[in-house]
C-alpha atoms as a PDB file:
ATOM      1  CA  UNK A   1      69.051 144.078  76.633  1.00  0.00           C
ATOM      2  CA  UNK A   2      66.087 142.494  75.067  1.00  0.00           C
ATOM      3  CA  UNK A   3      65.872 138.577  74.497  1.00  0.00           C
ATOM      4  CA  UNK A   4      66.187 138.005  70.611  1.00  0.00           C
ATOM      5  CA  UNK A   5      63.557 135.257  69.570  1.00  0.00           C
ATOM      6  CA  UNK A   6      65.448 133.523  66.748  1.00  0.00           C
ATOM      7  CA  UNK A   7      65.520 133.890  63.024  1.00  0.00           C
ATOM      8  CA  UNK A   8      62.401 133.658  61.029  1.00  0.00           C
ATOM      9  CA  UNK A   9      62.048 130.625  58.786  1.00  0.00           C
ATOM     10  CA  UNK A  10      61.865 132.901  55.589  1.00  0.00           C
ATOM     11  CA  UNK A  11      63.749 136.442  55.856  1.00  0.00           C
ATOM     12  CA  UNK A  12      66.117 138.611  54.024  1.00  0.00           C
ATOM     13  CA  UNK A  13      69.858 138.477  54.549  1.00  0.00           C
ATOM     14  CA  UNK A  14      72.723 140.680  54.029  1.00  0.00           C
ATOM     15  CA  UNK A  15      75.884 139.558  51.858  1.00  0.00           C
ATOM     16  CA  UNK A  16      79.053 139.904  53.850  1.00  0.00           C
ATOM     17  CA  UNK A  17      82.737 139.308  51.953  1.00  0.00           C
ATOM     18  CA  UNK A  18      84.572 136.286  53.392  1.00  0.00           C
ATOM     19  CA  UNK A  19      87.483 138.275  54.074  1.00  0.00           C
ATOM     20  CA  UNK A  20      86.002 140.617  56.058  1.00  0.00           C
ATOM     21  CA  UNK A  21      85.551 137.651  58.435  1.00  0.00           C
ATOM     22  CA  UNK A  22      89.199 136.536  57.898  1.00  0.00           C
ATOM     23  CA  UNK A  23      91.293 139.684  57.245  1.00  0.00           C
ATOM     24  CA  UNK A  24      89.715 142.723  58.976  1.00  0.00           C
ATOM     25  CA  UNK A  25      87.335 141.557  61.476  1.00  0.00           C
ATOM     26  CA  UNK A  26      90.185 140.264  63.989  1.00  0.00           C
ATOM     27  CA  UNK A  27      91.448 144.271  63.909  1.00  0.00           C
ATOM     28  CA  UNK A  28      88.789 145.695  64.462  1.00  0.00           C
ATOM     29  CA  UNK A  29      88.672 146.847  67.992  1.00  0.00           C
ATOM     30  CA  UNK A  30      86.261 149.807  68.064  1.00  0.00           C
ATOM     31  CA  UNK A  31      82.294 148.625  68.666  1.00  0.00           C
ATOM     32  CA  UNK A  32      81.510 151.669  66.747  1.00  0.00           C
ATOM     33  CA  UNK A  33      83.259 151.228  63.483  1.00  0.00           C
ATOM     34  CA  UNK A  34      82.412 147.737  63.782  1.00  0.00           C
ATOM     35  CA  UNK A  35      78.746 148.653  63.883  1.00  0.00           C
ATOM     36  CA  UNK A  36      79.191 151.347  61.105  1.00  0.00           C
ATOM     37  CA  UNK A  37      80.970 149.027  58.715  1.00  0.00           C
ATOM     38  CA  UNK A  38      77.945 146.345  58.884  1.00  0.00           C
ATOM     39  CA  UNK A  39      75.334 149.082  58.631  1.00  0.00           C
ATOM     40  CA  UNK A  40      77.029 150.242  55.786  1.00  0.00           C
ATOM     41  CA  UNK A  41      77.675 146.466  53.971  1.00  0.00           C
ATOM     42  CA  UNK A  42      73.922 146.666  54.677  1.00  0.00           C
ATOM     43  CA  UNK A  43      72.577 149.424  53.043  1.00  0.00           C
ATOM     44  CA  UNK A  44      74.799 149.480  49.781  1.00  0.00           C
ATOM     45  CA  UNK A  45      73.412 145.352  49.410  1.00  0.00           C
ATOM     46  CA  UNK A  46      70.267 147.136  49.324  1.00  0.00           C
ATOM     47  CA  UNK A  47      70.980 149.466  46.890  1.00  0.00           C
ATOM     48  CA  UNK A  48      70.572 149.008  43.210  1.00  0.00           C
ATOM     49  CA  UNK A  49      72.299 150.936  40.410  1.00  0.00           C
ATOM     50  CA  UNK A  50      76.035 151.376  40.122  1.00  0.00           C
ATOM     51  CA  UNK A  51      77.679 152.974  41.834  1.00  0.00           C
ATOM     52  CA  UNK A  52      76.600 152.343  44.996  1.00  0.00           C
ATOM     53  CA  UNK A  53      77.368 154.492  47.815  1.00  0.00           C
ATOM     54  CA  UNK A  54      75.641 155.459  51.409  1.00  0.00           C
ATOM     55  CA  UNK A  55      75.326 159.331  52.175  1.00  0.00           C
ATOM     56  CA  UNK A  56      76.432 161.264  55.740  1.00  0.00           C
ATOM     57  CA  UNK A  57      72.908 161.767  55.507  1.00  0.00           C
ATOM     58  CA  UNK A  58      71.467 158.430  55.247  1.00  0.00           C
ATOM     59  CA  UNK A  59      74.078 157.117  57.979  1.00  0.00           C
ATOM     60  CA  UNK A  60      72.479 159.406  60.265  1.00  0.00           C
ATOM     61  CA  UNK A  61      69.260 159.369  59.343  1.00  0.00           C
ATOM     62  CA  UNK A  62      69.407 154.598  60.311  1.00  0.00           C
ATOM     63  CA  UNK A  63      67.757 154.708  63.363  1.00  0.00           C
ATOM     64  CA  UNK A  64      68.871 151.489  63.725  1.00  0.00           C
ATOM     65  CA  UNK A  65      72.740 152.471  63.027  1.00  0.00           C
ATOM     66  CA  UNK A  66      72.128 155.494  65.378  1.00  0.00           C
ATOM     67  CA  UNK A  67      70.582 153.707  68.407  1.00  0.00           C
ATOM     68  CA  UNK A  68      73.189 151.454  68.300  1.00  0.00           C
ATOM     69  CA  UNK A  69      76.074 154.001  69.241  1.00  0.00           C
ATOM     70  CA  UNK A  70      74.273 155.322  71.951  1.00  0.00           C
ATOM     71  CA  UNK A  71      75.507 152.794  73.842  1.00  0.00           C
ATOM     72  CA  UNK A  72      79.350 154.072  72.936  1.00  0.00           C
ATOM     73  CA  UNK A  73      80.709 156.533  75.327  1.00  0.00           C
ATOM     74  CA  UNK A  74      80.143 159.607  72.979  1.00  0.00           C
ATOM     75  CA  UNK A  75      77.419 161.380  71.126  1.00  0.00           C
ATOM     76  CA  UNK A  76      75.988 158.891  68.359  1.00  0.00           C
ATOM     77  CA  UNK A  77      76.826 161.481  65.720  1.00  0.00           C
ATOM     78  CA  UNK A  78      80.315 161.776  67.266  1.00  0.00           C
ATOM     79  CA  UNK A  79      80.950 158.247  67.493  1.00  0.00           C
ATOM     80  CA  UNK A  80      79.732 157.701  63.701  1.00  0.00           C
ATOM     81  CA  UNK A  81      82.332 160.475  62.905  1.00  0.00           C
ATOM     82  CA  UNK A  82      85.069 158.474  64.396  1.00  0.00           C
ATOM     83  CA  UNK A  83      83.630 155.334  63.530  1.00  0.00           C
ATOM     84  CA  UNK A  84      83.701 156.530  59.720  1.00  0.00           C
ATOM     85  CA  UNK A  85      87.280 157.670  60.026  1.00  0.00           C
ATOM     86  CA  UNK A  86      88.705 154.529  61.603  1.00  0.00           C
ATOM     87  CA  UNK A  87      86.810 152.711  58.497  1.00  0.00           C
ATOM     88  CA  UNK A  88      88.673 155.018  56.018  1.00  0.00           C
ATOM     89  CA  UNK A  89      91.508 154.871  57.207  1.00  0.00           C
ATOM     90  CA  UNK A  90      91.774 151.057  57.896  1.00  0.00           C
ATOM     91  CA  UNK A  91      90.108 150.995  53.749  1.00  0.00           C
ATOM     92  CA  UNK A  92      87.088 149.279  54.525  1.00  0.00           C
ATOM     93  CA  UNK A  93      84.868 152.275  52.940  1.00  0.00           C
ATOM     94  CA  UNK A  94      86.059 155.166  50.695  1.00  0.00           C
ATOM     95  CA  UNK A  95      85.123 158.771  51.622  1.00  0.00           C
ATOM     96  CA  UNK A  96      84.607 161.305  48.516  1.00  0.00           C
ATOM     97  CA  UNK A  97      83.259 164.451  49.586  1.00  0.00           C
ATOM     98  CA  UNK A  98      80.966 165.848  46.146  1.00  0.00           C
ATOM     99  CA  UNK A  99      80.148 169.309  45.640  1.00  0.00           C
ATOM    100  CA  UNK A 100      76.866 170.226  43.911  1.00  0.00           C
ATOM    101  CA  UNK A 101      74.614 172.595  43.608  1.00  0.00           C
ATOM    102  CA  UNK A 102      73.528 171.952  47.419  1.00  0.00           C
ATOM    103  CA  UNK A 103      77.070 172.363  49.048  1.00  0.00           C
ATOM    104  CA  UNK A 104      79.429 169.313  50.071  1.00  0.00           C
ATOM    105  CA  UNK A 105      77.684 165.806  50.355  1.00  0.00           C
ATOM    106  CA  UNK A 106      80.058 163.024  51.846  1.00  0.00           C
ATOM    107  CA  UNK A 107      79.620 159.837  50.511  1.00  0.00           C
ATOM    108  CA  UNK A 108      81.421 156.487  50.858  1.00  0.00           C
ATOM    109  CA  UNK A 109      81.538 153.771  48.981  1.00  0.00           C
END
């Protein structure tokens, strides 16, 4: 584990819903949905436009997200399967797979 040096005086911050904190964070038992579900708060706070939604694509492509569940006891892209699951169906995220020209894209929202 590496020794984390503080917060910076001046950085960027994530918004996080209260009741996350007060509703669905004392259920949440899995490491890797819990991991998932912030990476995911994180990256649609980033996003502009409406509506805002993460890819399968993008999720796999956070090196961040993915280092992360290395350390669960399955593959990373195994454990952000199940990880995205769990987070369905506990309705944290929605899932809606889209069909385009390019074949099936999941997205969640």
């Amino acid at each position: 584990m590496n020794d984390f040096d503080g917060f910076p005086a001046r950085m960027q911050f994530t918004s996080i819903p209260n009741l996350f904190f007060s509703h669905l964070l004392p259920d949440i038992s899995d490491i890797g949905e819990l991991k998932t579900i912030l990476h995911i708060f994180e990256m649609l706070y980033r996003k502009r436009g409406y509506p805002r939604y993460v890819t399968c694509r993008e999720l796999l492509g956070n090196k961040s997200l993915m280092a992360s569940l290395r350390q669960t006891n399955s593959p990373p892209e195994e454990a952000l399967r199940q990880a995205l699951e769990k987070a369905t169906r506990r309705g944290v995220i929605l899932h809606l797979p889209l069909t385009g020209e390019k074949g099936t894209e999941d997205i969640y929202l």
